[in-house]
Protein backbone atom coordinates (compact mmCIF):
# COMPACT_ATOMS: atom_id res chain seq x y z
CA UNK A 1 -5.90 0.17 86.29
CA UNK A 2 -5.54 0.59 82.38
CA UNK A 3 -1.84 0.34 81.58
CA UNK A 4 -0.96 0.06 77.59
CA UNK A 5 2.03 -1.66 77.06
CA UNK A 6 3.44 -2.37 73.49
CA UNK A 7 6.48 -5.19 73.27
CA UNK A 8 8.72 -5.19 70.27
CA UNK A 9 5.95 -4.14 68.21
CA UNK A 10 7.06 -4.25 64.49
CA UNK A 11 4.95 -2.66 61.73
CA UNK A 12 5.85 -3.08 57.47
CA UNK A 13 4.83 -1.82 54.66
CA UNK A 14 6.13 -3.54 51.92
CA UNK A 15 10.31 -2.78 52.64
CA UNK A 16 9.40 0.37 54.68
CA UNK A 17 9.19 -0.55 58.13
CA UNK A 18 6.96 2.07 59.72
CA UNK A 19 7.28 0.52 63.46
CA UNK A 20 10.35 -1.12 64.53
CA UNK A 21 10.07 -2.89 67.77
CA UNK A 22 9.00 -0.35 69.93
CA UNK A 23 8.54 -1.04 73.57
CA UNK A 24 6.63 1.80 75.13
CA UNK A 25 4.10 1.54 78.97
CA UNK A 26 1.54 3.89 79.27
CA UNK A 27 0.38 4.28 82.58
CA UNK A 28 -3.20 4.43 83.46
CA UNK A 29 -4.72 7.92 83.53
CA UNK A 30 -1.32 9.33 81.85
CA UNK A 31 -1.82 11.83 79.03
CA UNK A 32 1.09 10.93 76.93
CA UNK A 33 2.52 12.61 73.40
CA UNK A 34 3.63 10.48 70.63
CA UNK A 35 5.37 13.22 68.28
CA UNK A 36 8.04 13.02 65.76
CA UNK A 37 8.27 14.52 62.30
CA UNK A 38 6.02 12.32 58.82
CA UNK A 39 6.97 9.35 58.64
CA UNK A 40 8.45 8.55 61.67
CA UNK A 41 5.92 6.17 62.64
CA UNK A 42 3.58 7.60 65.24
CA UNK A 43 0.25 7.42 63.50
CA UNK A 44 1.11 3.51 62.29
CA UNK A 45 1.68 2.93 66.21
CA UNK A 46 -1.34 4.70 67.31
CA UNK A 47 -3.22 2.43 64.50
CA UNK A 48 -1.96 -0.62 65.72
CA UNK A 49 -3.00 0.21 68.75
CA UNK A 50 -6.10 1.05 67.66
CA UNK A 51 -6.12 -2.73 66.14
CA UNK A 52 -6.36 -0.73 62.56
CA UNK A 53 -3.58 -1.94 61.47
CA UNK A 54 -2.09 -5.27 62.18
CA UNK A 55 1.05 -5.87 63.87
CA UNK A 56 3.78 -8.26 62.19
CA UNK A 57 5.36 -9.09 65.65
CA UNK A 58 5.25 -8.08 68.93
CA UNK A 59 2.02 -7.97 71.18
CA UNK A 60 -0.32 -5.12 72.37
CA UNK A 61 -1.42 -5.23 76.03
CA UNK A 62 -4.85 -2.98 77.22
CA UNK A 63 -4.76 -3.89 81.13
CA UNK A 64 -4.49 -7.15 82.15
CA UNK A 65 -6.15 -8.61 78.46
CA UNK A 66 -3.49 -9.19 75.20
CA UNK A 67 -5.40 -7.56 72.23
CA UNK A 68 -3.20 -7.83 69.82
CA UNK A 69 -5.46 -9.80 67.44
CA UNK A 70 -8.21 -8.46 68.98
CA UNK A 71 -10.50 -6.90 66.31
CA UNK A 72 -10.82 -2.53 67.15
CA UNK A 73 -14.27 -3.18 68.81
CA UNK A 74 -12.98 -5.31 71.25
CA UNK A 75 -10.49 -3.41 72.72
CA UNK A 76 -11.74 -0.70 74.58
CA UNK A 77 -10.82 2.32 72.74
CA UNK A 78 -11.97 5.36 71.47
CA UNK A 79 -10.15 6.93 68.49
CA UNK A 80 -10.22 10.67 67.36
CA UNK A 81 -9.30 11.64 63.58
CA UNK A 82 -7.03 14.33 62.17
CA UNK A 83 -10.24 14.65 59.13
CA UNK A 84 -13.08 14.54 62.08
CA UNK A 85 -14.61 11.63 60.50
CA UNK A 86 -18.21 12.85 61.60
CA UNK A 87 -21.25 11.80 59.78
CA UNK A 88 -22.31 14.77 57.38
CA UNK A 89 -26.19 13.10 56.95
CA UNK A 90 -26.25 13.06 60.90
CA UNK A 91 -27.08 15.85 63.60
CA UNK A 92 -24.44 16.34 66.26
CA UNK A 93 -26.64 14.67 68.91
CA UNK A 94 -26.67 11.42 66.15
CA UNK A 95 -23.50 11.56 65.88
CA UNK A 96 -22.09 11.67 69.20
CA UNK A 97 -24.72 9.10 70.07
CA UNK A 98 -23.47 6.77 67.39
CA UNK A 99 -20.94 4.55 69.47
CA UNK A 100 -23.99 4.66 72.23
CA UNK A 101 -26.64 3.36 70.03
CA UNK A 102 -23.79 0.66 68.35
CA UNK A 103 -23.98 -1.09 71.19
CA UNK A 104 -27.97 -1.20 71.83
CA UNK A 105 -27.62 1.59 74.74
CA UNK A 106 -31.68 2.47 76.30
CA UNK A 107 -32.44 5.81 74.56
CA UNK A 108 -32.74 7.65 78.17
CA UNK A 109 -29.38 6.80 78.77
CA UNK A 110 -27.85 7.73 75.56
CA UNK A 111 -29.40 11.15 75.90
CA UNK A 112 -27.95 11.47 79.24
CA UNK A 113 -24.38 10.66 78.02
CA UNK A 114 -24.42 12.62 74.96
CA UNK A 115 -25.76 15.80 76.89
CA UNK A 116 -23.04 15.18 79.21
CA UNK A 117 -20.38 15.26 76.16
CA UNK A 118 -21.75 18.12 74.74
CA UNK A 119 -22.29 19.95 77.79
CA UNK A 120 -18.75 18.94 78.42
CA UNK A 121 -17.24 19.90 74.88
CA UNK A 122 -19.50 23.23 75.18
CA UNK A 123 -21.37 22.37 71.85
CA UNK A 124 -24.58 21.75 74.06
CA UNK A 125 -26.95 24.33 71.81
CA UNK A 126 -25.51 22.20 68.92
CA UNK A 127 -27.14 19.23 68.87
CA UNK A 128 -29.74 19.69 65.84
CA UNK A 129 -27.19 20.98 63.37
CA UNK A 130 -25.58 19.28 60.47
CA UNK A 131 -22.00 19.40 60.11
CA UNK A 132 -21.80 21.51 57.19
CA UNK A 133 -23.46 24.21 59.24
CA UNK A 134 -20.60 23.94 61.99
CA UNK A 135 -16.80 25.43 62.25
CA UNK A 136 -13.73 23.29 62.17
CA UNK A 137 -13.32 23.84 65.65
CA UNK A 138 -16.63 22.56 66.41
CA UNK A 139 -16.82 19.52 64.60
CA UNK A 140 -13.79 18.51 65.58
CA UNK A 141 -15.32 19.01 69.28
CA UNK A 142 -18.47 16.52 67.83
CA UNK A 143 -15.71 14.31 67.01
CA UNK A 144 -14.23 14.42 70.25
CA UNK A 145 -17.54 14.04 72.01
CA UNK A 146 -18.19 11.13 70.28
CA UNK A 147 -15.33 9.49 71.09
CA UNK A 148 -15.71 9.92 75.26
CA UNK A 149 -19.31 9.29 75.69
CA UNK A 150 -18.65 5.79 74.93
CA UNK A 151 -16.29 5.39 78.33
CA UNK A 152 -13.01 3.86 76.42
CA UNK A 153 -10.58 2.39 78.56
CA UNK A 154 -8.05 4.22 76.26
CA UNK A 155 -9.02 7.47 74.29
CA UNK A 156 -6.32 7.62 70.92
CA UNK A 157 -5.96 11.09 69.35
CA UNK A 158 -4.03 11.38 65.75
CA UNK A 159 -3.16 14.77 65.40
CA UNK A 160 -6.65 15.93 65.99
CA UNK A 161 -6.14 20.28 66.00
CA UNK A 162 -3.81 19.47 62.91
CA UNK A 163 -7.05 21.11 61.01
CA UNK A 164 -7.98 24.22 63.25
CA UNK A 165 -6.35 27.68 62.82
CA UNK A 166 -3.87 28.22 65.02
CA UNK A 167 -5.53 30.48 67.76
CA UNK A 168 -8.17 28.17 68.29
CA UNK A 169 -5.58 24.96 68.26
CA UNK A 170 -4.09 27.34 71.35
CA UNK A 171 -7.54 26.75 73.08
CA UNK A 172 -8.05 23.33 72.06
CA UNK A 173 -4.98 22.47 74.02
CA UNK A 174 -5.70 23.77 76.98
CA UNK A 175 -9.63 22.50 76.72
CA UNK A 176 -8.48 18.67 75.86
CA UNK A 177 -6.09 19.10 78.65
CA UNK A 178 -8.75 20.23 81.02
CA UNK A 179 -10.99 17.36 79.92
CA UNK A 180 -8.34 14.84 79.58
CA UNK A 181 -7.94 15.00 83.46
CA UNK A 182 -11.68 15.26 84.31
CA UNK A 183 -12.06 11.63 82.59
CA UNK A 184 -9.41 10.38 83.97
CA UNK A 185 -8.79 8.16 80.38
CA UNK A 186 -5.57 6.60 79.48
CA UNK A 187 -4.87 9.06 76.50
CA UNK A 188 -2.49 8.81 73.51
CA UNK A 189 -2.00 11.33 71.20
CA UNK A 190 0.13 11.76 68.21
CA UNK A 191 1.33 15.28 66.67
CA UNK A 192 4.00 16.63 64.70
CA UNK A 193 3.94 20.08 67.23
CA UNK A 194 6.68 20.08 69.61
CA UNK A 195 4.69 23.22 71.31
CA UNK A 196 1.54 21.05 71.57
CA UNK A 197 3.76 18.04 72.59
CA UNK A 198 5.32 20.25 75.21
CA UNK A 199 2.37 22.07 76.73
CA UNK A 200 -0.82 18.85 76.84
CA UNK A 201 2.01 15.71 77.47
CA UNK A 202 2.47 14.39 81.14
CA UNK A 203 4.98 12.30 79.02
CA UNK A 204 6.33 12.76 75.73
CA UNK A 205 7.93 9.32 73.13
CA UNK A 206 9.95 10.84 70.47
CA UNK A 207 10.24 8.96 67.56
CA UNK A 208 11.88 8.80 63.88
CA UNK A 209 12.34 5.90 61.68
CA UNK A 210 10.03 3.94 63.98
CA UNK A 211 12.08 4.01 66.84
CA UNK A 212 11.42 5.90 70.26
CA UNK A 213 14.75 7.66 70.68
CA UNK A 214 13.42 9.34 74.07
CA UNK A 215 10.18 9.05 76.22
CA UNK A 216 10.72 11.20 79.07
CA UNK A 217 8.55 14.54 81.24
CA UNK A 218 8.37 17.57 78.42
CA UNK A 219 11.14 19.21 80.64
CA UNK A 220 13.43 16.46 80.95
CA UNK A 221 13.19 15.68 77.18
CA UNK A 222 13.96 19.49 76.58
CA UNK A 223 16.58 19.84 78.74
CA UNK A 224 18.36 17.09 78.42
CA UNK A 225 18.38 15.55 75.25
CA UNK A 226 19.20 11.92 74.28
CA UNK A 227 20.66 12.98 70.72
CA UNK A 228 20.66 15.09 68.86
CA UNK A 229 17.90 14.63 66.84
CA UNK A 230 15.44 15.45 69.95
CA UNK A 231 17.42 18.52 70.90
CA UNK A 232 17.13 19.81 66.96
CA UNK A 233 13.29 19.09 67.10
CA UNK A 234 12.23 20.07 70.61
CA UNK A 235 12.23 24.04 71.16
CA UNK A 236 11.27 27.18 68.89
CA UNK A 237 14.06 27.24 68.23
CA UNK A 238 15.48 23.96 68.63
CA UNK A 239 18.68 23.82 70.28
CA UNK A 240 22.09 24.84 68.39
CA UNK A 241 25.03 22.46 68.06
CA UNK A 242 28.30 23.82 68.21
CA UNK A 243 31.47 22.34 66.77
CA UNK A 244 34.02 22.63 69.67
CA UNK A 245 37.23 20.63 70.85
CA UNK A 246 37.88 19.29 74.41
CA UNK A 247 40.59 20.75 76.41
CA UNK A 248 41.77 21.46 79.31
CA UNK A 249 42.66 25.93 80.30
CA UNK A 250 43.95 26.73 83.58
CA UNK A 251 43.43 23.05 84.61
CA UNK A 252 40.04 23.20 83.99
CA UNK A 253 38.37 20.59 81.61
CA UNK A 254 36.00 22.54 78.70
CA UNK A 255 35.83 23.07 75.26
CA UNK A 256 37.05 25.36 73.00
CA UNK A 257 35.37 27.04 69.86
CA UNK A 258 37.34 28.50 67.42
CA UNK A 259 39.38 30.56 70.22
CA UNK A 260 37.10 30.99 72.60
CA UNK A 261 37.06 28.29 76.17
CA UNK A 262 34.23 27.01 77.78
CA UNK A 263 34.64 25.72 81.17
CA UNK A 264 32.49 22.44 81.56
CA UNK A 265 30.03 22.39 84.43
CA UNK A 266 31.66 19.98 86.97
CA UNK A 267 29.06 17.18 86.62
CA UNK A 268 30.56 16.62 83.00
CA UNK A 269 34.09 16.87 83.72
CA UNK A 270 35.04 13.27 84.53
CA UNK A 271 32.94 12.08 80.71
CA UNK A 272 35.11 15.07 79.04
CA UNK A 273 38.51 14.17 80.18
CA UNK A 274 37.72 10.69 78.61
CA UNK A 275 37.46 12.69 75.43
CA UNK A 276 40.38 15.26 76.11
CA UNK A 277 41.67 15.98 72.09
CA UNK A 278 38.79 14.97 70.46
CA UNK A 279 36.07 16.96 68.56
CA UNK A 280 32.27 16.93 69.91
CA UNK A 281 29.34 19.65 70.07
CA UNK A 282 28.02 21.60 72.56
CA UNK A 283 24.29 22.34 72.56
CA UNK A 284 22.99 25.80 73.38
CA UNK A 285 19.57 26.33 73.73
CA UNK A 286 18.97 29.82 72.42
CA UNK A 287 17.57 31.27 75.64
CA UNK A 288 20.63 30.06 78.08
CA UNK A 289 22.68 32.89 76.98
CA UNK A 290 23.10 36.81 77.67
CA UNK A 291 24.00 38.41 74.62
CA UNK A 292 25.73 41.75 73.88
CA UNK A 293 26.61 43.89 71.61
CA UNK A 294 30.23 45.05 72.73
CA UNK A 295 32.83 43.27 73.77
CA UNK A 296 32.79 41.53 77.18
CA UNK A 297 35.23 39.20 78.93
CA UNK A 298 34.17 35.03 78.65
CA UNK A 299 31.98 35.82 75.34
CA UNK A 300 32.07 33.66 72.26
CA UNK A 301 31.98 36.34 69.67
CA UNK A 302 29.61 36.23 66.96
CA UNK A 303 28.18 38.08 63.44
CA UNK A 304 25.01 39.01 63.42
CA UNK A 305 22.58 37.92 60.20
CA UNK A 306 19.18 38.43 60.45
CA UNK A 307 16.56 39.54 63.42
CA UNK A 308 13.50 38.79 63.52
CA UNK A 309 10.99 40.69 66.18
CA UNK A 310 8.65 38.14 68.08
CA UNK A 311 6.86 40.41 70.35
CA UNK A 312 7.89 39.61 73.96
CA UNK A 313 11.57 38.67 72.45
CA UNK A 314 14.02 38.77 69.45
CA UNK A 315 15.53 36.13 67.82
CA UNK A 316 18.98 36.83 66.28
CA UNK A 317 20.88 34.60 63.78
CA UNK A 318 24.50 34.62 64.05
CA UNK A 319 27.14 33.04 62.61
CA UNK A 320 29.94 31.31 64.61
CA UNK A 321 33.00 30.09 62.11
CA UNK A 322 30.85 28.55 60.17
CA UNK A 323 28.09 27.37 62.11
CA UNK A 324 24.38 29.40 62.23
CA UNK A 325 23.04 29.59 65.34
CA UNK A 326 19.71 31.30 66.78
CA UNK A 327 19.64 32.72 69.90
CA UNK A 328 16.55 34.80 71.97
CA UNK A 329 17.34 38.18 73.39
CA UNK A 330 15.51 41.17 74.61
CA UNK A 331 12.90 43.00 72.34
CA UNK A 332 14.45 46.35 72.96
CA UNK A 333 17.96 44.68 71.99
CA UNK A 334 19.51 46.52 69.06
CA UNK A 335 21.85 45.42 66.65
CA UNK A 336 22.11 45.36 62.56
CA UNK A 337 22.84 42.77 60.36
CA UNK A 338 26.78 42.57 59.87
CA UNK A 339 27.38 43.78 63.21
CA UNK A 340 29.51 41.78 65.96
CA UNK A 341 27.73 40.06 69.03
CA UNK A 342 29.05 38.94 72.18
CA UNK A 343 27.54 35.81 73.49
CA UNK A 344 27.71 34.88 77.51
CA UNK A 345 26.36 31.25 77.66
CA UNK A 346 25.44 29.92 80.78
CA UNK A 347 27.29 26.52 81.16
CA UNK A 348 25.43 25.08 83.61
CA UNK A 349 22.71 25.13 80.72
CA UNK A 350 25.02 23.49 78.22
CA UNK A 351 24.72 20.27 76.62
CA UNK A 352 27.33 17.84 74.64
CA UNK A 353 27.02 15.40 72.27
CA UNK A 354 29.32 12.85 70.83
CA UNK A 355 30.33 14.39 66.96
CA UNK A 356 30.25 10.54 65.31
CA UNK A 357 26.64 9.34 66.62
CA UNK A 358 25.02 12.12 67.49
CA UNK A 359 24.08 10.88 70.72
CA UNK A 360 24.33 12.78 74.26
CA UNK A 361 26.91 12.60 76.39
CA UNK A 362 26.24 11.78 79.79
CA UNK A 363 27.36 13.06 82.72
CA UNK A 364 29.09 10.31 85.32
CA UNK A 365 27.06 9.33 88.30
């Protein structure tokens, strides 16, 4: 079993502190996402994981065996590059056989594994070219290669479709997915996509200013999320927040914006009478509403700004006293700009969050 386990791993740089004690376990065979906006942190954890960069405090666990001043060799990893990092004076098949021939490996056997790689990475009629005479797609496959043939107890990934056109980054997903699970490896893998975080992470540790504000399933993390930072970066788009004011209507508990009363779903009610007065926002996520364009009983109403035609959907912008908010609707939905909406949202989809930290608000029991 090949668990990673950081403890109060701390990482500086001069007065910026790029990793501040995070505690994260990665279980063995998990796939999981380290994502967060530049700077957050992410690639300086991955790196110290790696043992590329040197922790100031905390320790590093692979298994059983502390590494944490373990050189990289020694550690059991493989690690993948955003630039590729192959060698341009090589052939694929010296390159991927690199790691292999590193550590003395009988030339039958290295020529087993890396036609296994390449077979695996479908670069197989590849092997005698150069990288200059490959694609982006398919060195970063060489790369990739590379890394597995090797066996690493833990395969580390930083950002590495960052440099592929976006159709084929679609592919590569699904492909490193695919292969992630054949090996069975104990995979991180650091991006700055929320999509790619979403659709290739069993798990997904969201992080800014070198913190992990929420490591949680992809549909946890989007549904319910611990601030509202995550719930701003997770979703295309990200989630709205909603000035509003607790109140009671009817003797039901909700929350009111501008005129306009939301009834609370009843697993919130006990953590919103607490707050009965006081000012907080509601988070929408732009597909947990119906919207109209006439008016209809229970609808926030709503100017429309802008529309913008997706394909399979529309995404409106509206403007709610003087918040913007983006929500999906139908492609055949027609409105102008100027025009009034009518927006149904379905509370049992609605989120809160406390106005003065930004954090979530969570339901009782």
């Amino acid at each position: 079993m090949v668990e990673v386990k950081l403890e109060n791993v701390s990482k500086s740089f001069g007065k910026v502190k790029a990793v501040n004690k995070v505690n994260l376990l990665v279980k063995h065979g998990e796939f999981l996402v380290l994502l967060g906006p530049s700077g957050c942190g992410k690639t300086t954890t991955l790196r110290c994981i790696a043992g590329l960069e040197q922790v100031d405090e905390g320790r590093i666990f692979i298994g059983d065996e502390d590494v944490t001043n373990l050189p990289p060799a020694k550690r059991g990893v493989s690690m993948v590059f955003q630039s590729y990092a192959v060698f341009p004076h090589m052939t694929v098949f010296d390159n991927i056989a690199f790691g292999l021939k590193l550590r003395k490996v009988p030339a039958d056997h290295i020529k087993k594994k890396v036609k296994e790689a390449a077979e695996l990475l479908r670069i197989g009629d590849l092997l005698d070219r150069y990288p200059h005479q490959l694609s982006g797609g398919q060195r970063q496959r060489v790369a990739v290669a590379r890394a597995i043939t090797v066996e690493p107890k833990v395969l580390l990934m930083d950002e590495p479709l960052s440099n592929v056109d976006a159709l084929l980054r679609l592919q590569m997903r699904a492909e490193l997915k695919l292969l992630q699970k054949k090996l069975g490896a104990t995979t991180i893998y650091v991006t700055h996509d929320q999509v790619e975080a979403m659709s290739i992470g069993d798990r997904i540790a969201v992080m800014k200013d070198g913190k992990i504000i929420q490591c949680d399933k992809p549909m946890e993390i989007y549904e319910n999320p611990a601030d509202v930072f995550v719930g701003g970066f997770i979703g295309t788009p990200p989630m709205n927040f909603i000035d509003a004011v607790v109140c009671k209507a009817n003797g039901k508990i909700g929350v009111k914006i501008d005129e306009f009363f939301l009834e609370a779903p009843q697993f919130f009610a006990k953590e919103l009478e607490k707050r009965e007065g006081k000012e907080i926002l509601v988070g929408i996520r732009p597909e947990n509403v119906e919207v109209e364009n006439k008016p209809v009983k229970n609808a926030l109403e709503a100017k429309n700004l802008i529309t913008e035609m997706l394909g399979s959907n529309k995404i409106i912008t509206v403007q709610i006293g003087e918040k913007i908010a983006k929500f999906v609707v139908p492609p055949d939905f027609e409105i102008e700009p100027d025009e009034k909406v009518w927006i149904k949202i379905e509370k049992e989809k609605v989120r809160f969050m406390d106005k003065s930290t930004g954090k979530a608000i969570i339901p009782a029991g």
